[in-house]
C-alpha atoms as a PDB file:
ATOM      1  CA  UNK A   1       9.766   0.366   2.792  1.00  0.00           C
ATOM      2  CA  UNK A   2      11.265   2.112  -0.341  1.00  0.00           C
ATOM      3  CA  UNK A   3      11.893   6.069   0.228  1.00  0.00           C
ATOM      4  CA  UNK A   4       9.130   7.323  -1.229  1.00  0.00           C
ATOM      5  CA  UNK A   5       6.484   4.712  -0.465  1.00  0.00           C
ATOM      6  CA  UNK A   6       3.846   6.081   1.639  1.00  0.00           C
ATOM      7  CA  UNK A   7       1.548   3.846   3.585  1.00  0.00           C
ATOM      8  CA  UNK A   8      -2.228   4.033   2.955  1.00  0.00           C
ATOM      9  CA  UNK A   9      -4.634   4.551   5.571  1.00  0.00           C
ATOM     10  CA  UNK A  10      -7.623   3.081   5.515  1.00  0.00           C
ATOM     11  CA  UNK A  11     -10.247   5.401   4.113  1.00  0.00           C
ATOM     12  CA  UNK A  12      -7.144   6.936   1.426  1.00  0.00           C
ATOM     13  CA  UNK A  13      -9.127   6.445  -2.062  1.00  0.00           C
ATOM     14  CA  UNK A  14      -6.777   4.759  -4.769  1.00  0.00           C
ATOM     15  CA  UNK A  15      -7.563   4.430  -8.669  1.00  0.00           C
ATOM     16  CA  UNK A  16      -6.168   1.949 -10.615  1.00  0.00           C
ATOM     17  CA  UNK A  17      -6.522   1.228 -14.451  1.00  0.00           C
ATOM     18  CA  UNK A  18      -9.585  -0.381 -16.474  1.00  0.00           C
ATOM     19  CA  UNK A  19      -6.653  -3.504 -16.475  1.00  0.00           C
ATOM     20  CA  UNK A  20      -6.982  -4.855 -12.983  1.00  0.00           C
ATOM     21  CA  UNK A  21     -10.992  -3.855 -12.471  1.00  0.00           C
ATOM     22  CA  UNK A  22     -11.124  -7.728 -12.934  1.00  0.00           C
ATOM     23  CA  UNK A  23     -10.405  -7.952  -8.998  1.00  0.00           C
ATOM     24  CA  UNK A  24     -12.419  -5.058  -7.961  1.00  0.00           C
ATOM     25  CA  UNK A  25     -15.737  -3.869  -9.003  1.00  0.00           C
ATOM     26  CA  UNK A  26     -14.650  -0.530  -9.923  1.00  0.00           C
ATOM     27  CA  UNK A  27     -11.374   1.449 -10.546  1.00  0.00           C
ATOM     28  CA  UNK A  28     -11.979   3.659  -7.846  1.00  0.00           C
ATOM     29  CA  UNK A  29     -12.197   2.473  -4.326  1.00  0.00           C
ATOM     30  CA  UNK A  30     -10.742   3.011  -0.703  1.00  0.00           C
ATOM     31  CA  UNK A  31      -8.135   1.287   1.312  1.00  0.00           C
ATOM     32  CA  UNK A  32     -10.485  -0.479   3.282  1.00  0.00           C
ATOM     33  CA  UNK A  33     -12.319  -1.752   0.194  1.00  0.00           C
ATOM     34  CA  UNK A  34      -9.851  -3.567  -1.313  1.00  0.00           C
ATOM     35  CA  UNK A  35      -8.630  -4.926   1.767  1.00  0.00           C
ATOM     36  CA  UNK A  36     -12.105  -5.987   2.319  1.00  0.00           C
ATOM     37  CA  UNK A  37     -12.055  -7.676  -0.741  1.00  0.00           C
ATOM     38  CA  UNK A  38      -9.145  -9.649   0.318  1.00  0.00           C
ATOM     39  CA  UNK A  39     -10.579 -11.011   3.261  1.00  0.00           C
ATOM     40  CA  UNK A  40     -13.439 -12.445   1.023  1.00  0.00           C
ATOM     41  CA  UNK A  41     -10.765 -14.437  -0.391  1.00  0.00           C
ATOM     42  CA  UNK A  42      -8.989 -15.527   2.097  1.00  0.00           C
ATOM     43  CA  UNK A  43     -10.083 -17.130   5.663  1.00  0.00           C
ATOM     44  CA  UNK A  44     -11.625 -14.088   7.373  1.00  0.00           C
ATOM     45  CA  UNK A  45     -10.335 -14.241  10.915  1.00  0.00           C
ATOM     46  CA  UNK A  46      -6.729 -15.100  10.189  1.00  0.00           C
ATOM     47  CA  UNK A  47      -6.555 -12.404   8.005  1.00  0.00           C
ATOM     48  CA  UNK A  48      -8.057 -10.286  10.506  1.00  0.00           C
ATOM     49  CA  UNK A  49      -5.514 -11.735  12.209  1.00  0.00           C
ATOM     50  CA  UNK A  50      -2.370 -11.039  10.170  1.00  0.00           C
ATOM     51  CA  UNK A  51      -3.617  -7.564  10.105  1.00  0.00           C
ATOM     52  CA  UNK A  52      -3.364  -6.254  13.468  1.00  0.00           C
ATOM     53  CA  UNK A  53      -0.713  -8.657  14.276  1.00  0.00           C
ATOM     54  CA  UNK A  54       2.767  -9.473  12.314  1.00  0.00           C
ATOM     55  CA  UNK A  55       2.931 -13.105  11.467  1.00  0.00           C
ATOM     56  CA  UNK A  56       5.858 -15.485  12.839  1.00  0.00           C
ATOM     57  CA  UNK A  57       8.076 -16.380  10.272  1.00  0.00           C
ATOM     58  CA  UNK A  58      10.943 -17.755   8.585  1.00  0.00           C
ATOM     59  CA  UNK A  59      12.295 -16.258   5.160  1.00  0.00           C
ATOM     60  CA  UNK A  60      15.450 -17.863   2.797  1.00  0.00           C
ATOM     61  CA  UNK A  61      16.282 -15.296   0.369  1.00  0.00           C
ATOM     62  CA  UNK A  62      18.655 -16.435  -2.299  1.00  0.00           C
ATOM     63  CA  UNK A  63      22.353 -16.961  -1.830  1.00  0.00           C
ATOM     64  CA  UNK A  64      21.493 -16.744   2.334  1.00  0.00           C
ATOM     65  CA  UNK A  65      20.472 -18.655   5.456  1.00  0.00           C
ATOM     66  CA  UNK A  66      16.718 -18.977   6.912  1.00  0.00           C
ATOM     67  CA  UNK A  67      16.166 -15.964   9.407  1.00  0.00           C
ATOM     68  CA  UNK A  68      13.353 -15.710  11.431  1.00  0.00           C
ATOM     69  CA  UNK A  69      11.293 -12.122  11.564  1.00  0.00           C
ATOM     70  CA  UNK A  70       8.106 -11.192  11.606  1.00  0.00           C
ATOM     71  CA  UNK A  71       5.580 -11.119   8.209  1.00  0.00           C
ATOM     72  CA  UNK A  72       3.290  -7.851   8.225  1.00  0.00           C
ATOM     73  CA  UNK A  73       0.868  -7.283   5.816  1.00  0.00           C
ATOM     74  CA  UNK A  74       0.683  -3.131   4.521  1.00  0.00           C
ATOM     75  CA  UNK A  75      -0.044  -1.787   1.841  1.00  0.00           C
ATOM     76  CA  UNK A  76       2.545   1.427   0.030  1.00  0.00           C
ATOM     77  CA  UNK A  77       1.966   3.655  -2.759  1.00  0.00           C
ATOM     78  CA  UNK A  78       4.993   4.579  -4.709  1.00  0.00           C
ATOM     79  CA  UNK A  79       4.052   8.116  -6.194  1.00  0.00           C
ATOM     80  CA  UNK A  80       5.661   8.697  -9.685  1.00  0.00           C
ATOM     81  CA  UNK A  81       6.610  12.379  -9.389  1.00  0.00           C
ATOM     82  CA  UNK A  82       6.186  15.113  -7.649  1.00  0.00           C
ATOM     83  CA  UNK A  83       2.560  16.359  -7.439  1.00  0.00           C
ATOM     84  CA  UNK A  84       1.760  19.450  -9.205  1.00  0.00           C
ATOM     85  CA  UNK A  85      -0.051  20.868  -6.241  1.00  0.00           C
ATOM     86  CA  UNK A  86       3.773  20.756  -4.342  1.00  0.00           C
ATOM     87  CA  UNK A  87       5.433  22.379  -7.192  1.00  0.00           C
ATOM     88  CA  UNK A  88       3.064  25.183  -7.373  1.00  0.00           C
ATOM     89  CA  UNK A  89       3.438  25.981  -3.886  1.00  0.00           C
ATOM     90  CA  UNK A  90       7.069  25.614  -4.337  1.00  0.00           C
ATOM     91  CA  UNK A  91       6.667  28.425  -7.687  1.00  0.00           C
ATOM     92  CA  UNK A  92       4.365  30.307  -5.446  1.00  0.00           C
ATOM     93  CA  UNK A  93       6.417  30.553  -2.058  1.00  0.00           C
ATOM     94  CA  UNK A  94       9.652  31.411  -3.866  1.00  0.00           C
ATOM     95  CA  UNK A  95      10.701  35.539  -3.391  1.00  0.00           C
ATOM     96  CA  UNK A  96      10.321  37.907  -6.774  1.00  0.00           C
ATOM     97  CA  UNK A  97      13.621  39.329  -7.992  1.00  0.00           C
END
């Protein structure tokens, strides 16, 4: 997981652009919603599956040797910057001179 990636719960609400509402009905929708959506796509109970369970597997990455892991599906949101909200509280917490 990269530093900063967070992973989303289920009911966390995530925009996207106008650019990928091709896949979902709307730009704005929840965790659960868009992994709903996958599950229409793919064969219900073995995602269900692959969900609650990591997935045997073997994985050659360039340059290396198969090594056998585990496969788990999660999803991570990257944030750009630091929220606003944090660096107010930061302006707002710091002591006057």
């Amino acid at each position: 997981m990269t530093e900063n990636a967070k992973l989303l719960g289920q009911d966390d609400v995530i925009k996207v652009n106008e650019q990928y509402k091709s896949f979902m009905p709307h730009t704005v929708f929840t965790t659960n919603d868009f992994i709903s959506k996958l599950t229409s796509l793919i064969n219900y109970n073995s995602f269900q599956e692959w969900m609650k369970n990591a997935m045997e597997a073997d994985v050659l990455v360039s340059g290396k040797s198969w090594q056998k892991g585990k496969l788990v599906l999660r999803m991570e949101f990257i944030p750009d910057e630091t929220p606003i909200e944090s660096l107010l509280d930061e302006f707002r917490n710091k002591p006057n001179n």
